[in-house]
Protein backbone atom coordinates (compact mmCIF):
# COMPACT_ATOMS: atom_id res chain seq x y z
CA UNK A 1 -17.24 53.93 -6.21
CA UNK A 2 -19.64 52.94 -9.19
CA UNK A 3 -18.83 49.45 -8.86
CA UNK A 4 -19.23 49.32 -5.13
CA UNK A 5 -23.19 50.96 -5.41
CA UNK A 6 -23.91 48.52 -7.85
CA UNK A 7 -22.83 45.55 -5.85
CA UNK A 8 -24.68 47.23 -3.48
CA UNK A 9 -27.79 47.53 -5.63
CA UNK A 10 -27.27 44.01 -6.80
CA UNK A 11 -26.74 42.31 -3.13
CA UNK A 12 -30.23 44.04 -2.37
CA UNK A 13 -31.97 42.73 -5.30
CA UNK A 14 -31.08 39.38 -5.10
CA UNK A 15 -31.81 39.23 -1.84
CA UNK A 16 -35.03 39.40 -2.99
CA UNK A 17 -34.56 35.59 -3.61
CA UNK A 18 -34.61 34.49 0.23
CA UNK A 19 -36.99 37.49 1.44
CA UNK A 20 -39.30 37.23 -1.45
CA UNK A 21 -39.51 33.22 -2.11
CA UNK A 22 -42.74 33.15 -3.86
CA UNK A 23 -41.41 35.41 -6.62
CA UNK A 24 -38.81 33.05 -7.80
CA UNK A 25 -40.97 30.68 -9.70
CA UNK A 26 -42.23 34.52 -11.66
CA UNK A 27 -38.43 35.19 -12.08
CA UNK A 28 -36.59 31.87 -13.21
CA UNK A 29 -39.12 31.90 -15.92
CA UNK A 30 -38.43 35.78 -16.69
CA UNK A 31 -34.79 35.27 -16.53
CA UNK A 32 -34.87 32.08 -18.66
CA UNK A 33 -37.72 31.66 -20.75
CA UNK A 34 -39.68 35.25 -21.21
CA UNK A 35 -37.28 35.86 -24.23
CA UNK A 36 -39.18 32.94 -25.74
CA UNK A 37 -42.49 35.64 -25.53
CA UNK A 38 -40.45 38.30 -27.78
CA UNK A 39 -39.69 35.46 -30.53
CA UNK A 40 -43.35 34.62 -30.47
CA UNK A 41 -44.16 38.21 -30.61
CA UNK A 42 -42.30 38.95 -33.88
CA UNK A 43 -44.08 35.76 -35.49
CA UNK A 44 -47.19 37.05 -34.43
CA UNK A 45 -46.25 40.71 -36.27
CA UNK A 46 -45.01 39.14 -39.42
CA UNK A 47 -47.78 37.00 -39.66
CA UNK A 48 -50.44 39.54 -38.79
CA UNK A 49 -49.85 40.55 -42.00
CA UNK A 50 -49.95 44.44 -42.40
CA UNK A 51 -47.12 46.36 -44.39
CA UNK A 52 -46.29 48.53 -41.64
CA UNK A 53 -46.45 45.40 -39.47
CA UNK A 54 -44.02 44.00 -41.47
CA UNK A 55 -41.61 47.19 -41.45
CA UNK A 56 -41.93 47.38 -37.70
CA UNK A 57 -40.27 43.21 -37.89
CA UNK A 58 -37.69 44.00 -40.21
CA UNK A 59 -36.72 47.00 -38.54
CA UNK A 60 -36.84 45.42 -34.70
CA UNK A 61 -34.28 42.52 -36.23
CA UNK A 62 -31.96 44.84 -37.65
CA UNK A 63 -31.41 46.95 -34.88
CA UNK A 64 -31.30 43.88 -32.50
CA UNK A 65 -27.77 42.83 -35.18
CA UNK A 66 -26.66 46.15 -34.27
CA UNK A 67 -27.26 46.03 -30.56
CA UNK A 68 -26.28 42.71 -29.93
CA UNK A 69 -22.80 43.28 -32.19
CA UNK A 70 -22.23 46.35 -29.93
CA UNK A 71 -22.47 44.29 -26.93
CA UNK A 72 -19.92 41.62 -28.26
CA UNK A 73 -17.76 44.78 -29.08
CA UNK A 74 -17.79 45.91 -25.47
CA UNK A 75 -18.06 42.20 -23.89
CA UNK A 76 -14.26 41.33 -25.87
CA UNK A 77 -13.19 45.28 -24.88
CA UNK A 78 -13.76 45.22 -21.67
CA UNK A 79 -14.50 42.10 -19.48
CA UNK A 80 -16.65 41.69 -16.58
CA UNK A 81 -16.81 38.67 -14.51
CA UNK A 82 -20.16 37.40 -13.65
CA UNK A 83 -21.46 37.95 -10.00
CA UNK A 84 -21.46 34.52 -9.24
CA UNK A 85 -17.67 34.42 -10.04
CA UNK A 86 -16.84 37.70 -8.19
CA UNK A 87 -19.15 36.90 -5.11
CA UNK A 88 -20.86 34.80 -3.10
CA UNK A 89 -24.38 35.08 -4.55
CA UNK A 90 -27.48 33.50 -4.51
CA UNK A 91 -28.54 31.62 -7.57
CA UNK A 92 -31.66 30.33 -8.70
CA UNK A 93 -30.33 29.56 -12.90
CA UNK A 94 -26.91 28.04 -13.90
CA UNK A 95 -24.98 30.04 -16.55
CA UNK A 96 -22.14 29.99 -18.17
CA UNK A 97 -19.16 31.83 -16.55
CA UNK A 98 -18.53 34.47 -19.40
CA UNK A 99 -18.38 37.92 -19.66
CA UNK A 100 -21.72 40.54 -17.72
CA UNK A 101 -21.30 43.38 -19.12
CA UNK A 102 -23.80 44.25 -21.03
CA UNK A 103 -26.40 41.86 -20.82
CA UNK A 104 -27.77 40.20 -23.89
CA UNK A 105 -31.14 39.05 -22.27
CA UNK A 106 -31.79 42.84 -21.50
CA UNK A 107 -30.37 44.23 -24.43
CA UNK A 108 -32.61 41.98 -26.56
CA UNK A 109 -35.45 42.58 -24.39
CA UNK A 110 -35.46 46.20 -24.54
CA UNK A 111 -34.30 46.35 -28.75
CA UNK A 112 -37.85 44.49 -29.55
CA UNK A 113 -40.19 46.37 -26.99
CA UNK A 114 -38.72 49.09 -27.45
CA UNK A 115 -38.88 48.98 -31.61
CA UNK A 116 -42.99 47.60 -31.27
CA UNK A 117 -44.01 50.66 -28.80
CA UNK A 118 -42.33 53.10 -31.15
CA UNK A 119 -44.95 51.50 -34.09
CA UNK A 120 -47.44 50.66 -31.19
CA UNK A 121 -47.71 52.45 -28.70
CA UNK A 122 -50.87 51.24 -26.58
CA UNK A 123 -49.42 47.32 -26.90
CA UNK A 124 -45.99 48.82 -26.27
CA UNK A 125 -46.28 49.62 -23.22
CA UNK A 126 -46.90 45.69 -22.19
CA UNK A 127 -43.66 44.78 -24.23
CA UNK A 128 -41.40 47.42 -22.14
CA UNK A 129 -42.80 46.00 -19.39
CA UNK A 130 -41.73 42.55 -19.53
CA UNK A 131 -38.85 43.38 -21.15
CA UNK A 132 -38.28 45.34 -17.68
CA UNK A 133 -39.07 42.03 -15.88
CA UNK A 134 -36.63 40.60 -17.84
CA UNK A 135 -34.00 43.09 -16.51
CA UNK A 136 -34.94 42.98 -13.17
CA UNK A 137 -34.89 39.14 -12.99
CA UNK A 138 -31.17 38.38 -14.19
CA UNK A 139 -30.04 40.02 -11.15
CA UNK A 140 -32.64 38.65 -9.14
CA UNK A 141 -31.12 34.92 -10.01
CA UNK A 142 -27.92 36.17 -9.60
CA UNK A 143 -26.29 36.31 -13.18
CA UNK A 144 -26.24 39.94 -13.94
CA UNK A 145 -25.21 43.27 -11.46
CA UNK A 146 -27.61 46.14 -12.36
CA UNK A 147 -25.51 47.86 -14.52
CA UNK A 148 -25.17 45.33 -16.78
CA UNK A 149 -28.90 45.20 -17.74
CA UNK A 150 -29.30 49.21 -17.43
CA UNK A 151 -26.65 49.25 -20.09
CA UNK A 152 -28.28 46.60 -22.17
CA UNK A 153 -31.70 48.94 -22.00
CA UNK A 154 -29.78 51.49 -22.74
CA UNK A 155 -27.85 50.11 -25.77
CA UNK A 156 -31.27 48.16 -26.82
CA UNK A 157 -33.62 51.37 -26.37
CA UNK A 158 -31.28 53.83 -28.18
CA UNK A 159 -30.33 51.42 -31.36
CA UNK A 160 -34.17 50.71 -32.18
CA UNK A 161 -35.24 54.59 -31.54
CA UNK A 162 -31.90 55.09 -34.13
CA UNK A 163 -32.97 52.43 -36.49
CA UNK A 164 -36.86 53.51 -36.40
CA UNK A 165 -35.85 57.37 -37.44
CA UNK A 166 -33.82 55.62 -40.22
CA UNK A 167 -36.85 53.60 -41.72
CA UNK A 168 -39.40 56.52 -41.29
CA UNK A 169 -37.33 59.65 -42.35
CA UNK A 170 -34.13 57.98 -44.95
CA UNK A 171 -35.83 57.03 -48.18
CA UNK A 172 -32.56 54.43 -48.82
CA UNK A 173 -33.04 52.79 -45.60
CA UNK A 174 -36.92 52.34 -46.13
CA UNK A 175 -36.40 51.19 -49.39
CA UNK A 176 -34.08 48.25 -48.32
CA UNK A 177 -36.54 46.72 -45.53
CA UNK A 178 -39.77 47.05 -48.59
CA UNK A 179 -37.14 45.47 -50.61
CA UNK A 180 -36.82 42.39 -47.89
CA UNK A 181 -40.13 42.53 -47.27
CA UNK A 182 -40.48 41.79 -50.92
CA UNK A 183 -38.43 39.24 -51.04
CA UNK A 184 -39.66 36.99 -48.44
CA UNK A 185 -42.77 37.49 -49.58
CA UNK A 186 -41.72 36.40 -53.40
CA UNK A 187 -40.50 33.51 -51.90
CA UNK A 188 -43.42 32.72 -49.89
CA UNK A 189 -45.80 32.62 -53.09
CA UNK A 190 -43.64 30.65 -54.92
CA UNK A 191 -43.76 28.09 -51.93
CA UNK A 192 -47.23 28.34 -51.31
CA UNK A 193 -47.79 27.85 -55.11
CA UNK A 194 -45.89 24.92 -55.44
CA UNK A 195 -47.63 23.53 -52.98
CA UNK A 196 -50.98 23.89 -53.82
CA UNK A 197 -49.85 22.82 -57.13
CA UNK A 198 -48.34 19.29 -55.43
CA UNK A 199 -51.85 18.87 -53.30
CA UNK A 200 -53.91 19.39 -56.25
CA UNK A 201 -52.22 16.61 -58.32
């Protein structure tokens, strides 16, 4: 029954794709190069360099290990052809012909907007946003059914609100991302340093 209403919901979304041509452009770039944005996003944090800035990095890249080992726990449990493989679909992006369920894109999407609006909350909102376009385009191309990107939301929204109450209320785990924090930035000196020490000779 649950796999029937989400072919369902996935045969009416991709339809989109003939219905709603002018879109498609929008959604091949959503489905295949927005994650691109989030990697830019987390320079931009690290670099905009505030402490809690900094915390709010560290702590968006270790929940995304989590989330995206979870997945791979799930993906070699249980197995989930791709729609393509299943079904005659209509695809806008080639992809590989492994397993859908849960999808990385979303999962990723949703563990790094999910971890800046929880720090951010006005620019957040823009993050959960795309990362919702993100969603909505892999089963527009026709790569993902819906329930693989609900789940990856799901799995990416819950392990960065789980990681976040971690770093703000456990004094252990707050002490280990200060104490990579510091050590990046101990090693960023000393390369800086030895820089400005080559230029100036």
């Amino acid at each position: 029954m649950l796999s029937h209403l989400d072919y369902t919901a996935f045969q009416w979304v991709n339809h989109f794709a003939i219905t709603d041509k002018f879109m498609n452009p929008i959604m091949i770039f959503l489905a295949e190069k927005a994650e691109y944005l989030f990697f830019a996003g987390i320079l931009f944090y690290w670099f905009f360099h505030k402490n809690q800035n900094r915390i709010m990095v560290v702590s968006a890249c270790i929940a995304a290990c989590f989330a995206l080992v979870i997945n791979m726990i799930i993906g070699d449990v249980y197995y989930r052809a791709r729609p393509f493989v299943a079904h005659h679909v209509i695809m806008l992006i080639s992809h590989a012909k492994n397993a859908s369920f849960p999808s990385d894109h979303s999962t990723a999407a949703f563990v790094i907007a999910t971890s800046i609006w929880l720090w951010r909350k006005r620019v957040g909102w823009i993050w959960l946003i795309l990362a919702a376009g993100i969603a909505v385009s892999r089963v527009w191309t026709g790569v993902h059914y819906p329930l693989d990107v609900i789940s990856g939301m799901v799995i990416g929204a819950t392990t960065a609100i789980v990681v976040h109450f971690l770093a703000v209320n456990w004094g252990k785990f707050n002490e280990l991302i200060q104490f990579l924090i510091h050590l990046y930035e101990k090693v960023e000196s000393k390369v800086i340093n030895k820089n400005f020490i080559k230029n100036e000779k």
